[in-house]
PDB file of N, CA and C in Angstrom:
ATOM      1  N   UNK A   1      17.169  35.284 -11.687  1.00  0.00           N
ATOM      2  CA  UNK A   1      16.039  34.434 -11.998  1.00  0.00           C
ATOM      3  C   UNK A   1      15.924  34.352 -13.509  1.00  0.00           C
ATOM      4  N   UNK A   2      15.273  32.812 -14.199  1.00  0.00           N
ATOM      5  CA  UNK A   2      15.264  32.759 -15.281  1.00  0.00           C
ATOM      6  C   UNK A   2      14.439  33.657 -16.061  1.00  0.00           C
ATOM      7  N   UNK A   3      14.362  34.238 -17.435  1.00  0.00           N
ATOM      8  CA  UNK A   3      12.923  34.445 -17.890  1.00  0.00           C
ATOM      9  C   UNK A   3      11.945  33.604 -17.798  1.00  0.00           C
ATOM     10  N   UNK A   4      11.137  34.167 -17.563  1.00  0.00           N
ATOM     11  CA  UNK A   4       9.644  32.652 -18.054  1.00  0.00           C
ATOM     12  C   UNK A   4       9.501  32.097 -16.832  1.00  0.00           C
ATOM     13  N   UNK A   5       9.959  32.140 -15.919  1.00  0.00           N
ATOM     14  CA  UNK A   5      10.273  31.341 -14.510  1.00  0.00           C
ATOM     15  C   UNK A   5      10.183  32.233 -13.562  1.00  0.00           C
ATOM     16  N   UNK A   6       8.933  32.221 -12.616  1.00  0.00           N
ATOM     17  CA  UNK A   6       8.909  32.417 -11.160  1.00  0.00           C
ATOM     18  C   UNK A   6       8.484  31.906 -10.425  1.00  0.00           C
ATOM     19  N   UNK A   7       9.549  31.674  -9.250  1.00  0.00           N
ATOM     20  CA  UNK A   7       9.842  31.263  -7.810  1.00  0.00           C
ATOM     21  C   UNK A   7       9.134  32.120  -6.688  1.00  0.00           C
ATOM     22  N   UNK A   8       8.303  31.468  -5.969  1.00  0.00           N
ATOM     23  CA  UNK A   8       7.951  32.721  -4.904  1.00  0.00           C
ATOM     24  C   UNK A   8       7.990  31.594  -3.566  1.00  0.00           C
ATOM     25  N   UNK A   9       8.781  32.542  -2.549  1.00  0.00           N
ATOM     26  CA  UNK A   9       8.429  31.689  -1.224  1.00  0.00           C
ATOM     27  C   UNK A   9       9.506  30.327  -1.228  1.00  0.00           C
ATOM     28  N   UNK A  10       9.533  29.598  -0.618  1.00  0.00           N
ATOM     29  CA  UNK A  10      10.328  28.311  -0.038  1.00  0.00           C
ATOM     30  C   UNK A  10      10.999  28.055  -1.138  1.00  0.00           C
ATOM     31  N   UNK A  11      10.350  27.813  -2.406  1.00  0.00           N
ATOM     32  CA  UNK A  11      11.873  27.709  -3.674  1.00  0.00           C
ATOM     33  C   UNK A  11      11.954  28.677  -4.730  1.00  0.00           C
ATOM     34  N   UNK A  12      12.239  29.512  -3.863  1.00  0.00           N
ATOM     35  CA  UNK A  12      12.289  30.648  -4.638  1.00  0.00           C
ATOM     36  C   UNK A  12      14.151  30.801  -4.974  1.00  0.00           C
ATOM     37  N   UNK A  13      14.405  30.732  -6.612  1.00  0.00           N
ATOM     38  CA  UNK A  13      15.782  30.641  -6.841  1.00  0.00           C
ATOM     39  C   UNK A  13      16.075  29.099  -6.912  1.00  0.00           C
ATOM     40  N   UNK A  14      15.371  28.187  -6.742  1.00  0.00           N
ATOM     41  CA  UNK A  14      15.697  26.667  -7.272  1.00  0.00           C
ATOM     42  C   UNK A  14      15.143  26.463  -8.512  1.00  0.00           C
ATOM     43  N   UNK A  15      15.768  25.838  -9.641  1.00  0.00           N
ATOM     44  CA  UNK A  15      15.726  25.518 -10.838  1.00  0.00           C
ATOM     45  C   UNK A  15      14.192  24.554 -10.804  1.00  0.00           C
ATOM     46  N   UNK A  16      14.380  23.959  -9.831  1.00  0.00           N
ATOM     47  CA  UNK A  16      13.071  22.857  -9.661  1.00  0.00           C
ATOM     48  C   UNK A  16      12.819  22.757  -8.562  1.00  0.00           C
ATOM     49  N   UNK A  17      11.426  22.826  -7.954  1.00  0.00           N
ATOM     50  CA  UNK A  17      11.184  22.423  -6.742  1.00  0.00           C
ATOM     51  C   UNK A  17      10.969  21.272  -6.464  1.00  0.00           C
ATOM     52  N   UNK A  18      11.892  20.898  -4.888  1.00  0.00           N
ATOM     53  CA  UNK A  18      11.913  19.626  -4.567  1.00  0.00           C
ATOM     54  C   UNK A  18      11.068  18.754  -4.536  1.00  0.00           C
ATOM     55  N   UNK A  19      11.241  17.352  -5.067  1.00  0.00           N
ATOM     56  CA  UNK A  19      10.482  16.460  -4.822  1.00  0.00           C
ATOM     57  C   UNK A  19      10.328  15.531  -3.606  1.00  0.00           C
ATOM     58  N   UNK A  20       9.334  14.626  -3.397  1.00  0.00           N
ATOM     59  CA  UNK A  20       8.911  14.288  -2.362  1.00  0.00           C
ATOM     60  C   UNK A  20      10.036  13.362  -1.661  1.00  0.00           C
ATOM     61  N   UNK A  21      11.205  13.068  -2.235  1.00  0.00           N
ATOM     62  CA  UNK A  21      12.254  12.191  -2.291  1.00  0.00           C
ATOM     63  C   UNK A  21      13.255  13.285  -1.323  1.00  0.00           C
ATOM     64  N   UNK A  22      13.315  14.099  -1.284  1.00  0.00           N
ATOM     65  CA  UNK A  22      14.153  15.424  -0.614  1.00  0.00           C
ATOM     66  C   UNK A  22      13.333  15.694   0.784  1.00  0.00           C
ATOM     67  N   UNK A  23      12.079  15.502   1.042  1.00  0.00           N
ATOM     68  CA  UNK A  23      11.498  15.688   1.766  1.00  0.00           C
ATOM     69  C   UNK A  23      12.080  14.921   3.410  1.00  0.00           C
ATOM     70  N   UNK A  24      12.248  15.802   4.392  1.00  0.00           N
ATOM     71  CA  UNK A  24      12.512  15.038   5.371  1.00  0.00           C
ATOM     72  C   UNK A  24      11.732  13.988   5.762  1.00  0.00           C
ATOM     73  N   UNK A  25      12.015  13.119   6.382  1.00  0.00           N
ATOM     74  CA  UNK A  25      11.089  11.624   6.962  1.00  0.00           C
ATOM     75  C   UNK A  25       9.586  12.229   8.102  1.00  0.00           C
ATOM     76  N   UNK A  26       9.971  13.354   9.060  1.00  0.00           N
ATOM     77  CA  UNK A  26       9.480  13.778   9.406  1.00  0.00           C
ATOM     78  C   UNK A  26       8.135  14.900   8.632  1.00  0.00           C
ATOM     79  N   UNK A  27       8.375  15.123   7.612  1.00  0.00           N
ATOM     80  CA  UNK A  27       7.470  16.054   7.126  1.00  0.00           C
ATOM     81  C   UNK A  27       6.568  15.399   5.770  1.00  0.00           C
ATOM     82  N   UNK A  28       7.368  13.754   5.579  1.00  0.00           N
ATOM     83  CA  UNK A  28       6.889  13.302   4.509  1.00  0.00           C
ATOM     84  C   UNK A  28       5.444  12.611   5.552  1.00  0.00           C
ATOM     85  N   UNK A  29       4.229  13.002   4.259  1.00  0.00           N
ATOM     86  CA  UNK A  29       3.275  12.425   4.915  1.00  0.00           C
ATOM     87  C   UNK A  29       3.144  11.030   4.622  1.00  0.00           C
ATOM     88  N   UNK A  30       3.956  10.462   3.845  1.00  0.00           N
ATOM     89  CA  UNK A  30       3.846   8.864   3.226  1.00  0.00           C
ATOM     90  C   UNK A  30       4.097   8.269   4.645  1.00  0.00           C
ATOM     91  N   UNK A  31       5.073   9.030   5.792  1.00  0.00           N
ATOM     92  CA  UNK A  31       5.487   7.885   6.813  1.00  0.00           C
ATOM     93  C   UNK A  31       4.649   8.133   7.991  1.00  0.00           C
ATOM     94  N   UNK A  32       3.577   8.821   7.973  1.00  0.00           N
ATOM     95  CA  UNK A  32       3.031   9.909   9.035  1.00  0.00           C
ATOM     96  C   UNK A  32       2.118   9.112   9.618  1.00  0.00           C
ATOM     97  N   UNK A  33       2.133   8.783  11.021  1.00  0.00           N
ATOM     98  CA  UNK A  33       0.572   8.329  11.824  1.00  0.00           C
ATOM     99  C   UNK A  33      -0.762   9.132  11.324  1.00  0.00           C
ATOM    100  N   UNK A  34      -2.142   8.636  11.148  1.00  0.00           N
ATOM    101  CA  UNK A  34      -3.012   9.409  11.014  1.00  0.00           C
ATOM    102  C   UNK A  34      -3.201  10.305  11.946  1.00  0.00           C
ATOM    103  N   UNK A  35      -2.869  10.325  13.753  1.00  0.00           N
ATOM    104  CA  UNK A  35      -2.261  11.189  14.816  1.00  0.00           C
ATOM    105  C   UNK A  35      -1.539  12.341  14.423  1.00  0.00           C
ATOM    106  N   UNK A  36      -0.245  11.829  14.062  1.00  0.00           N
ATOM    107  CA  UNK A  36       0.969  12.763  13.874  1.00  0.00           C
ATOM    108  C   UNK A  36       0.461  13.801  13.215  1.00  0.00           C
ATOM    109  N   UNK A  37      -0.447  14.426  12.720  1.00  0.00           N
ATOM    110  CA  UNK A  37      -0.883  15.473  11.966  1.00  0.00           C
ATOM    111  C   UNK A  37      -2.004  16.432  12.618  1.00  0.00           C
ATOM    112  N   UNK A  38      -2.456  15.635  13.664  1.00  0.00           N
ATOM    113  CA  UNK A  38      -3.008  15.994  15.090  1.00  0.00           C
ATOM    114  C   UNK A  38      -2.309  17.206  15.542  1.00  0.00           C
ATOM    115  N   UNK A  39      -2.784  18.372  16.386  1.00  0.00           N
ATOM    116  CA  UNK A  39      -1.823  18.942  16.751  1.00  0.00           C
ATOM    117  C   UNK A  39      -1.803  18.486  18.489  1.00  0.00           C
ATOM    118  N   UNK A  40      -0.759  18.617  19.145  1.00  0.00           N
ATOM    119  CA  UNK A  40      -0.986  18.212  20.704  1.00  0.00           C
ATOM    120  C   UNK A  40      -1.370  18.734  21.260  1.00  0.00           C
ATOM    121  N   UNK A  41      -1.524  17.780  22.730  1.00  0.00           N
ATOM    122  CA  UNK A  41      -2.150  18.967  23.668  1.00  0.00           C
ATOM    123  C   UNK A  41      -1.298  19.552  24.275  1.00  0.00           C
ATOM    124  N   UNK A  42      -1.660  20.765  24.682  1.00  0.00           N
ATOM    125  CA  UNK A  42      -0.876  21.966  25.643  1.00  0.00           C
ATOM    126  C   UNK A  42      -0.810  21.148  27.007  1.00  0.00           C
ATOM    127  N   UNK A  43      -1.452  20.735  27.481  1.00  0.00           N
ATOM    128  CA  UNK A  43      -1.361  19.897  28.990  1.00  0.00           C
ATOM    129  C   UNK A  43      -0.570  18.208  29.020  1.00  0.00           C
ATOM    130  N   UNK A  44      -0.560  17.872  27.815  1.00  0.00           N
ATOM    131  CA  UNK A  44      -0.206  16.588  28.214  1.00  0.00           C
ATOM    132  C   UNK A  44       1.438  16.575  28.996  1.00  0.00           C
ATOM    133  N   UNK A  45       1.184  15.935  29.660  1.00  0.00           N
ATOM    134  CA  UNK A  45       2.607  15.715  30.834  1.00  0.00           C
ATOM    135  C   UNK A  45       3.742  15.046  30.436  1.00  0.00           C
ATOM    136  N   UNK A  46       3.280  14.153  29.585  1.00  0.00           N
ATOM    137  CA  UNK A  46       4.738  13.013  29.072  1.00  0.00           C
ATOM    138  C   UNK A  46       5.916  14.021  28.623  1.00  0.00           C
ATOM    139  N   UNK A  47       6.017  14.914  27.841  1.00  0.00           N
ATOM    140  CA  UNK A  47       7.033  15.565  27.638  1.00  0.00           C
ATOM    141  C   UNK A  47       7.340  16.545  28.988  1.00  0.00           C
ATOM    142  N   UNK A  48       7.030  16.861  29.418  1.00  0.00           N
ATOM    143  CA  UNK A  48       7.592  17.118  30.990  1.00  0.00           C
ATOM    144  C   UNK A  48       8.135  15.943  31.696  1.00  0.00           C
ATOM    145  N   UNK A  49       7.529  15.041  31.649  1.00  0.00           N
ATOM    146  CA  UNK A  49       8.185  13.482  32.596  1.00  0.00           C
ATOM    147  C   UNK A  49       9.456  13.239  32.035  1.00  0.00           C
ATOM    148  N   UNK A  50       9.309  13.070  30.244  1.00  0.00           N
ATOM    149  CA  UNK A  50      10.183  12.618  29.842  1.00  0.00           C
ATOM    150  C   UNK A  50      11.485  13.183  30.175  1.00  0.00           C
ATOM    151  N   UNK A  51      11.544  14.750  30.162  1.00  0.00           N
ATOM    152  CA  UNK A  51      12.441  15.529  30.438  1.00  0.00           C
ATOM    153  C   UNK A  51      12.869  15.605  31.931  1.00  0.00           C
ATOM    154  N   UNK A  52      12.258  15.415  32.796  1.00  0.00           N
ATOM    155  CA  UNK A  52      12.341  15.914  34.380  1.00  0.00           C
ATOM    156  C   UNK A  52      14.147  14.797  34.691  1.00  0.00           C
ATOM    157  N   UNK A  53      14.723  15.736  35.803  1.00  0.00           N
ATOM    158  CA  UNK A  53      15.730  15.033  35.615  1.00  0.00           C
ATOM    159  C   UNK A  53      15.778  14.157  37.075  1.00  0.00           C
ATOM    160  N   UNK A  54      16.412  12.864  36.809  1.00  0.00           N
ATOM    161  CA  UNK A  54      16.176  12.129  37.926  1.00  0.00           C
ATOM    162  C   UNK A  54      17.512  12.026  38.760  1.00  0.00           C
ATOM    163  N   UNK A  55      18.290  12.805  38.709  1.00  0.00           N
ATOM    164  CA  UNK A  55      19.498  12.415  39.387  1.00  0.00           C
ATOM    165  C   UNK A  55      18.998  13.111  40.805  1.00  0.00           C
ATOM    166  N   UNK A  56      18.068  14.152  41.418  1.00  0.00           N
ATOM    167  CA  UNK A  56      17.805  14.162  42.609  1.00  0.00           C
ATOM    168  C   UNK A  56      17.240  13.583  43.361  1.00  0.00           C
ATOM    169  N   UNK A  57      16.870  12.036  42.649  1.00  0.00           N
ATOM    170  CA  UNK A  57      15.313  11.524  43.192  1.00  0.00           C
ATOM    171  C   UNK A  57      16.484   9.865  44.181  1.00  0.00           C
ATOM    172  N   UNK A  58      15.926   9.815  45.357  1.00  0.00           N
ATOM    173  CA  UNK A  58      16.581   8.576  45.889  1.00  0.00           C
ATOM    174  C   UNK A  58      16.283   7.128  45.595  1.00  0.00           C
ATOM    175  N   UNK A  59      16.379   6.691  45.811  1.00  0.00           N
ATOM    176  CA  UNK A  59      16.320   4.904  45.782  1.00  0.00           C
ATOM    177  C   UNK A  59      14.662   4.260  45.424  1.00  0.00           C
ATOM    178  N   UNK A  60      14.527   4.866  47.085  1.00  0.00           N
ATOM    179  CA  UNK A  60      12.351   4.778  47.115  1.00  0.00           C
ATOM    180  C   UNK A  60      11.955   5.740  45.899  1.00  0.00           C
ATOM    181  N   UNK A  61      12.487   6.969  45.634  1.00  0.00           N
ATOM    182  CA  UNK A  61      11.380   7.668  45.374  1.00  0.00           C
ATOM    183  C   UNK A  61      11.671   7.182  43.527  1.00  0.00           C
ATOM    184  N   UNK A  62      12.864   6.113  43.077  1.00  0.00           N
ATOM    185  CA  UNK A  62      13.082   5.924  41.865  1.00  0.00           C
ATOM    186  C   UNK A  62      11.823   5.093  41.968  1.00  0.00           C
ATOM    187  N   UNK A  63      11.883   3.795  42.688  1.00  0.00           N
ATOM    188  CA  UNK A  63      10.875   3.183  42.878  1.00  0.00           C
ATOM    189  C   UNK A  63       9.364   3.351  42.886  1.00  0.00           C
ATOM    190  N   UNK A  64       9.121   4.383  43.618  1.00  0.00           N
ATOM    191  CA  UNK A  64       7.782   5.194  43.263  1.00  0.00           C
ATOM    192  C   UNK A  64       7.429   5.227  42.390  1.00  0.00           C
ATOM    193  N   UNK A  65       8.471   5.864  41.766  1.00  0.00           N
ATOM    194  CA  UNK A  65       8.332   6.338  39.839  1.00  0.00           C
ATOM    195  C   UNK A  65       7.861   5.218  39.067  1.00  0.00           C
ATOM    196  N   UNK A  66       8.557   4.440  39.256  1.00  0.00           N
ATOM    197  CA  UNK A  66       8.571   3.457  38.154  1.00  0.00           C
ATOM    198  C   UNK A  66       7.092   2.199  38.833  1.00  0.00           C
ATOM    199  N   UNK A  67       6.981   2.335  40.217  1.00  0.00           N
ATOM    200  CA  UNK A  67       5.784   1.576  40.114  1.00  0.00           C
ATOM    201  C   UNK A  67       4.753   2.042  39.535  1.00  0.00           C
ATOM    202  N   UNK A  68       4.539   3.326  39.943  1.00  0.00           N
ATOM    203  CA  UNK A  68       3.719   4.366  39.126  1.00  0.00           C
ATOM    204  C   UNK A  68       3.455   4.582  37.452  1.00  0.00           C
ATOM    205  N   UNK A  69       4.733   4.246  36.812  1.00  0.00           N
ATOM    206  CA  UNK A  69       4.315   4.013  35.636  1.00  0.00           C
ATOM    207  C   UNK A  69       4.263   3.024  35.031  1.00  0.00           C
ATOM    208  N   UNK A  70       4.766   1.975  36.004  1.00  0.00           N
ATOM    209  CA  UNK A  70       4.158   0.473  35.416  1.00  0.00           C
ATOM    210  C   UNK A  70       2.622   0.282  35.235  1.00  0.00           C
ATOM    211  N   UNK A  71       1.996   0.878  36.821  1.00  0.00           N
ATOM    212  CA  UNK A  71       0.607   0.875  36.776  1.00  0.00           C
ATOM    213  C   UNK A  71       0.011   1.738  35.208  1.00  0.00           C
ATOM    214  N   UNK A  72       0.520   3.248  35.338  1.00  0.00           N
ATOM    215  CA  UNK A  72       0.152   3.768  33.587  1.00  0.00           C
ATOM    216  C   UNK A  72       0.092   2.806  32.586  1.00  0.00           C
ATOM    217  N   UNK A  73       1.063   3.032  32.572  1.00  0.00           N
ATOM    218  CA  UNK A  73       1.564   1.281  31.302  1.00  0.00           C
ATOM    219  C   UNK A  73      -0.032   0.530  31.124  1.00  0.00           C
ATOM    220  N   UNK A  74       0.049   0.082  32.078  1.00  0.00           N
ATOM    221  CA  UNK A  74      -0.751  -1.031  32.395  1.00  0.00           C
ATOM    222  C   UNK A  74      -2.360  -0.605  31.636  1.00  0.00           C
ATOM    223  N   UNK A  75      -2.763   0.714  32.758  1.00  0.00           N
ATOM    224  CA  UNK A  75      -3.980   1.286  32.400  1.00  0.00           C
ATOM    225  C   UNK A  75      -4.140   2.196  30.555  1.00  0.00           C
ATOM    226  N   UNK A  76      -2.882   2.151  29.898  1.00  0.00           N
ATOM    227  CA  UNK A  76      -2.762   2.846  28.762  1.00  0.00           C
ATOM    228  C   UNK A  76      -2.906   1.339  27.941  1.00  0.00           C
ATOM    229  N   UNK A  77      -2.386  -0.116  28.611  1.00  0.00           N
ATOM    230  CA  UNK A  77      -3.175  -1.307  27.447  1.00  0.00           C
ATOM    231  C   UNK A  77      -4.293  -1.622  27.826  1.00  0.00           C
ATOM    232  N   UNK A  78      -4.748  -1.598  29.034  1.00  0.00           N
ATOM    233  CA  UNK A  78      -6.164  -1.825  29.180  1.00  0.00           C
ATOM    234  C   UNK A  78      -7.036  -0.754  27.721  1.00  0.00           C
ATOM    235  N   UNK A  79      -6.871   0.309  28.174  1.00  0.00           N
ATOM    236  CA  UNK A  79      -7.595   1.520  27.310  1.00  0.00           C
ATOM    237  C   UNK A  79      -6.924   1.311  25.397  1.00  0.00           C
ATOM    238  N   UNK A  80      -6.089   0.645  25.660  1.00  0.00           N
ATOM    239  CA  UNK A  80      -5.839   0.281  24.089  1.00  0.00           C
ATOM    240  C   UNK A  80      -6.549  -1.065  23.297  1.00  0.00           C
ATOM    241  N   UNK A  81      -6.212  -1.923  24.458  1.00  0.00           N
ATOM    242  CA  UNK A  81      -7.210  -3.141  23.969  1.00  0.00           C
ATOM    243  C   UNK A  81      -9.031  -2.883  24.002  1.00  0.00           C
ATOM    244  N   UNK A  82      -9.539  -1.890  24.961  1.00  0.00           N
ATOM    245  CA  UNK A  82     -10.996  -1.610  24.831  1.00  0.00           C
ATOM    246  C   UNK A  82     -11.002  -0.913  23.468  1.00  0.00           C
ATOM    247  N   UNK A  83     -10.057  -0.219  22.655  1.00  0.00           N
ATOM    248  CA  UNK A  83     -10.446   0.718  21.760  1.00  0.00           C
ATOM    249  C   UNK A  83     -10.068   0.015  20.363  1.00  0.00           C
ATOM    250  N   UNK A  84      -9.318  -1.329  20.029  1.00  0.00           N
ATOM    251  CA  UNK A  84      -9.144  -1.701  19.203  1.00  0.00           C
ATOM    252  C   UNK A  84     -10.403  -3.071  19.314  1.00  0.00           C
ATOM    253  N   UNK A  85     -10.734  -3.482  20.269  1.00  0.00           N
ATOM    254  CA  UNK A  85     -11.985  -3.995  20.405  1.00  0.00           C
ATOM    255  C   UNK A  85     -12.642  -3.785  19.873  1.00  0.00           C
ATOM    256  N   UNK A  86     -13.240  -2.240  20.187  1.00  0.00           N
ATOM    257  CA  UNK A  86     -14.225  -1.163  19.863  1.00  0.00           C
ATOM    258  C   UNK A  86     -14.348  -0.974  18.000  1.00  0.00           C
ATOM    259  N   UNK A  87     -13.251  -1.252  17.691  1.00  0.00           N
ATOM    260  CA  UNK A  87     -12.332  -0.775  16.281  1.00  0.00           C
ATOM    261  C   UNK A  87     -13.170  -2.206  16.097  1.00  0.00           C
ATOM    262  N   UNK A  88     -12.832  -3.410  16.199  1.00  0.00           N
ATOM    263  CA  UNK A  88     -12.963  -4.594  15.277  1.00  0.00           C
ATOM    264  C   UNK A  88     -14.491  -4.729  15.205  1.00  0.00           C
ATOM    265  N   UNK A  89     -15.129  -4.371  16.549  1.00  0.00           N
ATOM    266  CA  UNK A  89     -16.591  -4.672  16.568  1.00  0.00           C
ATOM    267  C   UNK A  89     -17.362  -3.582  15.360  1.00  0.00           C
ATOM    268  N   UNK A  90     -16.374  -2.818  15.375  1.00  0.00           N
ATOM    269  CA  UNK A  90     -17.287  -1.453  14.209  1.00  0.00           C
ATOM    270  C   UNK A  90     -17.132  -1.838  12.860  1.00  0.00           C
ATOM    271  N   UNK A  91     -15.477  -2.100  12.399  1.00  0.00           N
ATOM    272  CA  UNK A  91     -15.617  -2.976  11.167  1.00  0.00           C
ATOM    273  C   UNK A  91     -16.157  -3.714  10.954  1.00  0.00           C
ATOM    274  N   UNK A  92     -16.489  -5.164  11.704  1.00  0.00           N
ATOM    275  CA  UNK A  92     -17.318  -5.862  11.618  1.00  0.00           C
ATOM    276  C   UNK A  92     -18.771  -5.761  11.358  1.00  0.00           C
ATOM    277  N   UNK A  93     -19.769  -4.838  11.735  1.00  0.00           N
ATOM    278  CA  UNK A  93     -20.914  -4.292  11.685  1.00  0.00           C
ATOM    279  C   UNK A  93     -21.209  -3.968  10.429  1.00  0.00           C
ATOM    280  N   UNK A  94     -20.010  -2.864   9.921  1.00  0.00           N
ATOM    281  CA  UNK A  94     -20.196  -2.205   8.958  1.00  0.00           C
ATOM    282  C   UNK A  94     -19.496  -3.008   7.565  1.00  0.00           C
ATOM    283  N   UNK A  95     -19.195  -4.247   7.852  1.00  0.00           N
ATOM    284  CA  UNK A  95     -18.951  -5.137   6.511  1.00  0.00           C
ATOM    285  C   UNK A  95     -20.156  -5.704   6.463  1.00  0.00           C
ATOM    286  N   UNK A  96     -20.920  -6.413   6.715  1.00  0.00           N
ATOM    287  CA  UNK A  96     -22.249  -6.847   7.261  1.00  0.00           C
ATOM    288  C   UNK A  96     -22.886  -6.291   5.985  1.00  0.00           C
TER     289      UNK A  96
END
Protein backbone atom coordinates (compact mmCIF):
# COMPACT_ATOMS: atom_id res chain seq x y z
CA UNK A 1 0.00 0.00 0.00
CA UNK A 2 0.95 3.54 -0.88
CA UNK A 3 2.04 6.06 1.87
CA UNK A 4 -0.62 8.64 2.40
CA UNK A 5 -3.18 6.17 0.99
CA UNK A 6 -5.73 3.95 2.67
CA UNK A 7 -7.91 1.40 1.20
CA UNK A 8 -10.31 -0.35 3.51
CA UNK A 9 -12.92 -2.95 2.40
CA UNK A 10 -14.10 -3.51 -1.44
CA UNK A 11 -11.04 -1.36 -2.86
CA UNK A 12 -8.83 -2.03 -0.76
CA UNK A 13 -5.28 -2.23 -2.87
CA UNK A 14 -6.84 -0.28 -5.99
CA UNK A 15 -4.98 2.83 -6.94
CA UNK A 16 -8.55 4.41 -7.47
CA UNK A 17 -11.81 3.40 -6.67
CA UNK A 18 -14.07 2.49 -9.34
CA UNK A 19 -16.19 4.69 -11.01
CA UNK A 20 -19.74 4.54 -11.80
CA UNK A 21 -18.73 3.55 -15.49
CA UNK A 22 -17.25 0.00 -14.04
CA UNK A 23 -20.29 -0.48 -12.23
CA UNK A 24 -22.37 -3.46 -13.35
CA UNK A 25 -25.81 -2.54 -15.22
CA UNK A 26 -27.42 -4.38 -12.53
CA UNK A 27 -26.08 -2.50 -9.50
CA UNK A 28 -25.94 0.86 -11.36
CA UNK A 29 -28.77 2.81 -9.89
CA UNK A 30 -28.92 5.19 -13.08
CA UNK A 31 -30.75 2.02 -14.84
CA UNK A 32 -32.78 0.85 -11.74
CA UNK A 33 -36.81 0.69 -11.52
CA UNK A 34 -37.93 2.77 -8.51
CA UNK A 35 -39.19 -1.18 -7.53
CA UNK A 36 -35.93 -2.81 -8.21
CA UNK A 37 -34.55 -1.47 -4.94
CA UNK A 38 -37.65 -2.90 -3.24
CA UNK A 39 -36.71 -5.94 -1.59
CA UNK A 40 -39.16 -9.05 -2.67
CA UNK A 41 -41.48 -10.96 -1.36
CA UNK A 42 -40.67 -14.30 0.28
CA UNK A 43 -44.11 -15.73 -1.08
CA UNK A 44 -44.40 -14.45 -4.42
CA UNK A 45 -44.84 -17.56 -6.80
CA UNK A 46 -43.62 -16.30 -10.25
CA UNK A 47 -40.15 -17.45 -9.59
CA UNK A 48 -41.33 -20.88 -8.67
CA UNK A 49 -43.68 -20.95 -11.93
CA UNK A 50 -41.05 -19.61 -13.83
CA UNK A 51 -38.78 -22.40 -12.86
CA UNK A 52 -41.28 -25.46 -12.48
CA UNK A 53 -40.46 -27.83 -15.22
CA UNK A 54 -43.04 -28.65 -17.80
CA UNK A 55 -41.89 -31.62 -19.57
CA UNK A 56 -44.25 -33.83 -17.15
CA UNK A 57 -47.31 -31.90 -17.76
CA UNK A 58 -49.67 -33.42 -20.87
CA UNK A 59 -51.41 -31.75 -23.65
CA UNK A 60 -54.73 -30.60 -21.36
CA UNK A 61 -52.85 -29.92 -18.47
CA UNK A 62 -50.30 -27.50 -20.90
CA UNK A 63 -53.53 -26.00 -21.76
CA UNK A 64 -54.72 -25.45 -18.29
CA UNK A 65 -51.61 -23.63 -17.72
CA UNK A 66 -51.65 -21.35 -20.17
CA UNK A 67 -55.47 -20.60 -19.99
CA UNK A 68 -54.79 -19.87 -16.52
CA UNK A 69 -52.28 -17.43 -17.17
CA UNK A 70 -53.83 -15.78 -19.91
CA UNK A 71 -56.67 -15.07 -17.45
CA UNK A 72 -53.53 -13.59 -14.87
CA UNK A 73 -52.29 -11.64 -17.71
CA UNK A 74 -55.44 -10.31 -18.17
CA UNK A 75 -56.33 -9.52 -14.37
CA UNK A 76 -52.49 -8.06 -13.87
CA UNK A 77 -53.74 -5.21 -16.94
CA UNK A 78 -56.91 -4.72 -15.56
CA UNK A 79 -55.02 -3.88 -12.03
CA UNK A 80 -52.40 -1.91 -14.08
CA UNK A 81 -54.68 0.26 -15.99
CA UNK A 82 -56.83 1.02 -12.49
CA UNK A 83 -53.41 2.10 -10.97
CA UNK A 84 -52.04 4.29 -13.69
CA UNK A 85 -55.57 5.80 -13.81
CA UNK A 86 -55.27 6.28 -10.20
CA UNK A 87 -51.59 7.80 -11.04
CA UNK A 88 -53.03 10.40 -13.72
CA UNK A 89 -56.09 11.39 -11.60
CA UNK A 90 -53.49 12.25 -8.61
CA UNK A 91 -51.16 14.25 -10.84
CA UNK A 92 -53.78 15.96 -12.12
CA UNK A 93 -55.27 17.19 -8.71
CA UNK A 94 -52.09 18.03 -7.47
CA UNK A 95 -51.05 20.36 -10.57
CA UNK A 96 -54.29 22.23 -9.96
Amino acid sequence: MQSGTQRFGLFEGLATAPTLDFVPRAFDLRHMDADDSLPRRSNDPLPLLIAQDLAPLSVEECEARIAALEAEVARTRTHLQRAVNHRATADALFRQ
